[in-house]
Structures are given as C-alpha cells and as structure tokens.
N, C-alpha and C. Protein backbone atom coordinates (compact mmCIF):
# COMPACT_ATOMS: atom_id res chain seq x y z
N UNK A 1 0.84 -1.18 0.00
CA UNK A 1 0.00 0.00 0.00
C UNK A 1 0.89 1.24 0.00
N UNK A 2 0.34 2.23 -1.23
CA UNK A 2 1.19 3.41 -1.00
C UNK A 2 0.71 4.62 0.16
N UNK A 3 1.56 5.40 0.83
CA UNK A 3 1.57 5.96 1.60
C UNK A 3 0.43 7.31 0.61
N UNK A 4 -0.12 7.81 1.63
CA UNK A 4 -0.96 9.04 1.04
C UNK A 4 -0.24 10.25 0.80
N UNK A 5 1.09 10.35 1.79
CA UNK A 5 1.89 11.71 1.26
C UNK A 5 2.59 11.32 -0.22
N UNK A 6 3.25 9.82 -0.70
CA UNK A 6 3.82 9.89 -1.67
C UNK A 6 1.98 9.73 -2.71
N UNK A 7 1.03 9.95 -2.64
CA UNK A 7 0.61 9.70 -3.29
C UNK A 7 -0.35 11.12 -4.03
N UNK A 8 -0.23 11.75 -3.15
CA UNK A 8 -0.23 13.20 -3.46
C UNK A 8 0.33 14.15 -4.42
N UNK A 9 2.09 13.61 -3.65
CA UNK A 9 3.01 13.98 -4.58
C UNK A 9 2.96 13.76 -6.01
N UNK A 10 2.47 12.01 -6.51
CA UNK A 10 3.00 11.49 -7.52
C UNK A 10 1.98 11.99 -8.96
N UNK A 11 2.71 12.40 -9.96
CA UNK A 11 1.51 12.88 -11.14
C UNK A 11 2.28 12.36 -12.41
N UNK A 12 1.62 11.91 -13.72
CA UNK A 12 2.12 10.99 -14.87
C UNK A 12 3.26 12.01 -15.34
N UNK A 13 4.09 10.61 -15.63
CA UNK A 13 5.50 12.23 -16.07
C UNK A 13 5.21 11.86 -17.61
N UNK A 14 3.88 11.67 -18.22
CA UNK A 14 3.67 12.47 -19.68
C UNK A 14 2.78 13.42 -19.61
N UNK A 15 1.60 13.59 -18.66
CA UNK A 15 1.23 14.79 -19.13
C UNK A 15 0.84 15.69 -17.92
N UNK A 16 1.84 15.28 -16.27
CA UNK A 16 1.66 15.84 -15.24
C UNK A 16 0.13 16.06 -14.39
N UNK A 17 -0.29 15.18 -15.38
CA UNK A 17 -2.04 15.02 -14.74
C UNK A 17 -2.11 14.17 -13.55
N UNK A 18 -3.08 14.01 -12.66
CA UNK A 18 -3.56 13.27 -11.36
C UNK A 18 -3.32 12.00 -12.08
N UNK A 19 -3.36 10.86 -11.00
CA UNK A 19 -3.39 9.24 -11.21
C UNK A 19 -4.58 8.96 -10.14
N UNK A 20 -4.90 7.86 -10.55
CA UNK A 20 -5.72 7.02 -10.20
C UNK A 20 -5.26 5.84 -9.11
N UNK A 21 -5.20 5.82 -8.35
CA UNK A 21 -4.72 4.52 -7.63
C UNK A 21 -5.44 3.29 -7.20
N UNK A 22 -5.06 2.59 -7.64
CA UNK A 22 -5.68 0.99 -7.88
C UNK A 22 -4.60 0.07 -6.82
N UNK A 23 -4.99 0.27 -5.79
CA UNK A 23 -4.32 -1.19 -4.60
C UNK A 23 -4.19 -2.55 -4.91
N UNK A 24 -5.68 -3.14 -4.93
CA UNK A 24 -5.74 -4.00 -5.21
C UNK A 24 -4.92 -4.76 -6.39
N UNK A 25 -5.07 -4.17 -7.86
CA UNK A 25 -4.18 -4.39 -9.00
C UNK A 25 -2.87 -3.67 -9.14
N UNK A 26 -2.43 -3.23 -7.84
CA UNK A 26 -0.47 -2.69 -7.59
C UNK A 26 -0.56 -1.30 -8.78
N UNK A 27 -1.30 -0.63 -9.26
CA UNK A 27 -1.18 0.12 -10.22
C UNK A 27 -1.95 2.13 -10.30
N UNK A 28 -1.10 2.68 -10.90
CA UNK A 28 -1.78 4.22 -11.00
C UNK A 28 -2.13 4.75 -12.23
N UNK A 29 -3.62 4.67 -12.46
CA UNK A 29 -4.04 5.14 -14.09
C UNK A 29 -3.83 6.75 -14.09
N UNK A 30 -3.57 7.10 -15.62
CA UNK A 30 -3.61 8.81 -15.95
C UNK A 30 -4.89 8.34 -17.00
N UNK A 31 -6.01 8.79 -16.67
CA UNK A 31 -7.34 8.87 -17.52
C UNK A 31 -7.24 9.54 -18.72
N UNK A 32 -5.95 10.86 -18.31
CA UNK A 32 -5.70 11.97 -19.10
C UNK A 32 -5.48 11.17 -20.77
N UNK A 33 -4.08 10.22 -20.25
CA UNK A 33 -3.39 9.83 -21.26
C UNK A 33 -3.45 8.19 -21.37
N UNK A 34 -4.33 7.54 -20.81
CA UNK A 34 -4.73 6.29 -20.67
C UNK A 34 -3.80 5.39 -21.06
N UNK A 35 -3.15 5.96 -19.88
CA UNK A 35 -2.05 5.25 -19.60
C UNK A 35 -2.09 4.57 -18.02
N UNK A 36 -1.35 3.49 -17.64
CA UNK A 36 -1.14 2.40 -16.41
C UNK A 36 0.31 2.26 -16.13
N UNK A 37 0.59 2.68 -15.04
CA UNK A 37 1.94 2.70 -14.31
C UNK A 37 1.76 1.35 -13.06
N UNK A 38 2.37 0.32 -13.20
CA UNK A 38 2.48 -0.76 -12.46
C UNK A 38 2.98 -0.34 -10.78
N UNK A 39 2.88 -1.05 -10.27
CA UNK A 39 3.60 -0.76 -8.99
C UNK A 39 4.04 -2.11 -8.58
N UNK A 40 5.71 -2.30 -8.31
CA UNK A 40 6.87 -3.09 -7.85
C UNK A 40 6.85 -2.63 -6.87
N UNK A 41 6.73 -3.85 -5.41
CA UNK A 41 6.97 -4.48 -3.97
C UNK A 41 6.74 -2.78 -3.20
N UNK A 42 5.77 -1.96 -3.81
CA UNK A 42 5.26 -0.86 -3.23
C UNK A 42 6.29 0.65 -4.07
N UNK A 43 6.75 0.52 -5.21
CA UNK A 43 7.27 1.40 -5.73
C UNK A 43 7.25 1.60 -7.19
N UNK A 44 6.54 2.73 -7.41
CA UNK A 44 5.55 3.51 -8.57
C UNK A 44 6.60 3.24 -9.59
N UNK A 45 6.07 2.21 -10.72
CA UNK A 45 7.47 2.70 -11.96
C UNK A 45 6.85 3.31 -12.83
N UNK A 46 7.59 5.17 -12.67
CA UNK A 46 6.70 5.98 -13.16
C UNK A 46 7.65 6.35 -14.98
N UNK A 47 7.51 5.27 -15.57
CA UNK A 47 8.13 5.69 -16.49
C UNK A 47 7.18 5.02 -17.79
N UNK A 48 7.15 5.83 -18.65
CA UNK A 48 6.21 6.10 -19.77
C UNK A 48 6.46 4.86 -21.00
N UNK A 49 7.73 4.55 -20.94
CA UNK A 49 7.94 3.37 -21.85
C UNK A 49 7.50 2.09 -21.37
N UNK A 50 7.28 2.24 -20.40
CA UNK A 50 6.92 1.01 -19.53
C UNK A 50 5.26 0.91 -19.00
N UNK A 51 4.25 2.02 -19.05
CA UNK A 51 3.30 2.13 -18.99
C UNK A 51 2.36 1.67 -19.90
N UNK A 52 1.56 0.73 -19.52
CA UNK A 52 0.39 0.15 -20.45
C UNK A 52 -0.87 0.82 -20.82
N UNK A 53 -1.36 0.69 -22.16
CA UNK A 53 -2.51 1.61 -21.74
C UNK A 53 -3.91 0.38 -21.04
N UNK A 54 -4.44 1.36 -21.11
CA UNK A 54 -5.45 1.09 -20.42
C UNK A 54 -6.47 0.58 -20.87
N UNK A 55 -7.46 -0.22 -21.09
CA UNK A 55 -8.37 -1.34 -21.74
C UNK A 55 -10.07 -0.58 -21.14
C-alpha cells in the first residue's frame, strides 16, 4: 500500500495530470493519457515506456 503523502506527490511524467490509484491491481491510471503505471513491492514505476494503456 502506497503511503498518502507519496501519493499526493506522484503525477504521470507524460502529461503531469492526477493518477488514479488501484491497490488492489499494484497500479496508478492517468485517464488523461490512458495510460497504467504498475507498482513493484510498493514502488511507482513511473516511467512512460513502460506504462500500459489502459483497456
């Protein structure tokens, strides 16, 4: 589970928009750019080549 201060902080580094946070499925959607950032053993991999979109 991510902490609420880093989750505040955290925004898509393509188009600096809010995320979505999904616990259950380890993951943070940008609706903006429908895009899916995974989350590893509680740490955001906030990188854009690696982001799935979204279904």
């Amino acid at each position: 589970m991510l902490k609420k201060e880093l989750l505040d902080i955290l925004a898509c580094p393509k188009c600096k928009g809010d995320l979505e946070y999904f616990e259950k499925e380890s993951k943070l959607d940008c609706h903006t750019c429908n895009l899916s950032y995974r989350i590893d053993d509680d740490i955001p991999v906030m990188l854009v080549d690696e982001a799935t979109p979204i279904e």
